[in-house]
C-alpha atoms as a PDB file:
ATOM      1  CA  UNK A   1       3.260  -9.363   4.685  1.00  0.00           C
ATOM      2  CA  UNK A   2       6.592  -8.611   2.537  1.00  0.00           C
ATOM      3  CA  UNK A   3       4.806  -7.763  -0.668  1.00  0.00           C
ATOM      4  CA  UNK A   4       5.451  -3.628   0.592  1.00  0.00           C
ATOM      5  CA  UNK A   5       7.825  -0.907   1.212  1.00  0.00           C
ATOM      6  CA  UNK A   6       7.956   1.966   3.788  1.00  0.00           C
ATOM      7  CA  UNK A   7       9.570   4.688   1.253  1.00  0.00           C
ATOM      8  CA  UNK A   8      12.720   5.820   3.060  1.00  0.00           C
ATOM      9  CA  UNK A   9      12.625   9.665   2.135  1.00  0.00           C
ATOM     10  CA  UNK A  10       9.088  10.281   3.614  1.00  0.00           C
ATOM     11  CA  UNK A  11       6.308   8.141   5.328  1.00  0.00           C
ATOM     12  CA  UNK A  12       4.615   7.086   2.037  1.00  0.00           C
ATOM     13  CA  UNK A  13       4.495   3.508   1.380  1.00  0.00           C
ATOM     14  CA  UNK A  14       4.060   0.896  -2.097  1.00  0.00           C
ATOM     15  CA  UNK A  15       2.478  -2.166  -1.706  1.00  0.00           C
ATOM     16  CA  UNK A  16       4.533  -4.533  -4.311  1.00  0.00           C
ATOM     17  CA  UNK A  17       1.004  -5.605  -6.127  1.00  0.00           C
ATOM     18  CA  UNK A  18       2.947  -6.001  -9.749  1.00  0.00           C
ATOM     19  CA  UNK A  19       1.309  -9.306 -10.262  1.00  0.00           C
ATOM     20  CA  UNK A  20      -2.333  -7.503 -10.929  1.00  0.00           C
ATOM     21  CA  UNK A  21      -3.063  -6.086 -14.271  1.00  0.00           C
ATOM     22  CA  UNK A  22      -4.216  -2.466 -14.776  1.00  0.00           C
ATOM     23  CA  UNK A  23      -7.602  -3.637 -13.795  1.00  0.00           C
ATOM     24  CA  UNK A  24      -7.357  -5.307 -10.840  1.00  0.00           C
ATOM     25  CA  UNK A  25      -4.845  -2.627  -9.823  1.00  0.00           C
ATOM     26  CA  UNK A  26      -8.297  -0.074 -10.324  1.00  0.00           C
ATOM     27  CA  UNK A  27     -10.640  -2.501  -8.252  1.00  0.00           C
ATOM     28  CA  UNK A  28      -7.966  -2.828  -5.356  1.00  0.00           C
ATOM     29  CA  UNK A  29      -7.895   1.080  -5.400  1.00  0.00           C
ATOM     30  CA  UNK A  30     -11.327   1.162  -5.125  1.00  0.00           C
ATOM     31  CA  UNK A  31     -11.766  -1.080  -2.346  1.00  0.00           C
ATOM     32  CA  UNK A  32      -9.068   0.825  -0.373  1.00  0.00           C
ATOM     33  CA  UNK A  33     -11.364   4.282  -0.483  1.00  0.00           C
ATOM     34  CA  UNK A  34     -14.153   2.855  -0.190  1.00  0.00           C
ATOM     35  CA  UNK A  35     -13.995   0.159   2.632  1.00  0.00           C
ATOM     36  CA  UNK A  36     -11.416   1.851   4.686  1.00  0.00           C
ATOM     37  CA  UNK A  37     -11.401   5.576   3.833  1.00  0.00           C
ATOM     38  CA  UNK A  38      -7.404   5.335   2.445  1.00  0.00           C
ATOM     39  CA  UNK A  39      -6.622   7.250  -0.570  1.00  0.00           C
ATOM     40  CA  UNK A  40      -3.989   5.659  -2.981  1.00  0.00           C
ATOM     41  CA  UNK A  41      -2.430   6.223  -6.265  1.00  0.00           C
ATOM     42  CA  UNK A  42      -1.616   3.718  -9.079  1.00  0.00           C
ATOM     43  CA  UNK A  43       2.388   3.970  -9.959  1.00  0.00           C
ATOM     44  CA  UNK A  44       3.777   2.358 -13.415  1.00  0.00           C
ATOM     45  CA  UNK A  45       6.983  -0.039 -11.930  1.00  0.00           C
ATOM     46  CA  UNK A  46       8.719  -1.307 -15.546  1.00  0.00           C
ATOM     47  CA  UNK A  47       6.391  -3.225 -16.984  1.00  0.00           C
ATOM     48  CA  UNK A  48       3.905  -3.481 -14.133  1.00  0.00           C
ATOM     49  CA  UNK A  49       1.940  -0.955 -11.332  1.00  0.00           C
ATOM     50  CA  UNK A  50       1.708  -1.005  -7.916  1.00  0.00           C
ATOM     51  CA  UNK A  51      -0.430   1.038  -5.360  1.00  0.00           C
ATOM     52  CA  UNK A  52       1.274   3.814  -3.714  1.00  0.00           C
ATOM     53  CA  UNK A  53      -0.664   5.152  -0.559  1.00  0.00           C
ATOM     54  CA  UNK A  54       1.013   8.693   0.583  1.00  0.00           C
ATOM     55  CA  UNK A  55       2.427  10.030   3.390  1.00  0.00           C
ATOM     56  CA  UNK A  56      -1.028  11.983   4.798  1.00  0.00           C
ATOM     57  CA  UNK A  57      -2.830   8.470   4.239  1.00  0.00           C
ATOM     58  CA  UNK A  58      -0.047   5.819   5.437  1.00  0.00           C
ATOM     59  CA  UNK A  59      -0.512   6.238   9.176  1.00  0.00           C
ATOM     60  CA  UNK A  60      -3.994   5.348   8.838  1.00  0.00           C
ATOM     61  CA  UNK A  61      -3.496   2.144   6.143  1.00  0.00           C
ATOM     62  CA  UNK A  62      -0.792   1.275   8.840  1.00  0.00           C
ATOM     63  CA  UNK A  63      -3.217   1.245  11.947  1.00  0.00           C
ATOM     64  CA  UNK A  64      -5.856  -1.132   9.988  1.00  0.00           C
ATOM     65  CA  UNK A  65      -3.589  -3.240   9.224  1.00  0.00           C
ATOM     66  CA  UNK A  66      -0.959  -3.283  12.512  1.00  0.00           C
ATOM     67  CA  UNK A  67      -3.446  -6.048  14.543  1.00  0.00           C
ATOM     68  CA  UNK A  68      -2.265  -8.861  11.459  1.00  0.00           C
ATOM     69  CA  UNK A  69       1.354  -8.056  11.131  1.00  0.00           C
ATOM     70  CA  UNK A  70       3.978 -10.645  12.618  1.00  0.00           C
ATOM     71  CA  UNK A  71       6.178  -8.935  14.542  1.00  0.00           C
ATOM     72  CA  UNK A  72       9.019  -9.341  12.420  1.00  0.00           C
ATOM     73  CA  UNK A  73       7.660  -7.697   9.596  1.00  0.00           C
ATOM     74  CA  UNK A  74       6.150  -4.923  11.949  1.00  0.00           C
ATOM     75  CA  UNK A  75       9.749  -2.401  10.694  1.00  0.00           C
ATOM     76  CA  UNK A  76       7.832  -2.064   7.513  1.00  0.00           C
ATOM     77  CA  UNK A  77       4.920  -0.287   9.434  1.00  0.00           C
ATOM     78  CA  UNK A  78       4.882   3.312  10.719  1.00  0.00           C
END
């Protein structure tokens, strides 16, 4: 539940997923359109990517995932 960040200059978000290769980084993508309708992009981080789901798609990444959030992590939600 801590492996993300709400950007604080818009409503986009990351999700911290530096420990996947290019690859994996592709299927995770994938599964996110495909399973649950949320557009993302894949962002070079130093030597690593993570997924980057904008603004227009946040809300909605936010609401499928709200009912398994503790609520102290529930700031990093929209």
């Amino acid at each position: 539940m801590d492996d993300g960040a709400r950007r604080t200059d818009c409503k986009a978000l990351r999700l911290h997923t530096n420990s996947f290769d290019l690859s994996d980084q592709k299927i995770l993508q994938q599964i996110l359109k495909s399973n649950y309708c949320v557009e993302s992009t894949i962002q070079k981080s130093g030597n690593s990517y993570v997924l980057y789901i904008p603004a227009n798609q946040a809300m909605k990444f936010c609401n499928l995932v709200r009912p398994f959030i503790l609520p102290e992590f529930s700031g990093k939600l929209l």
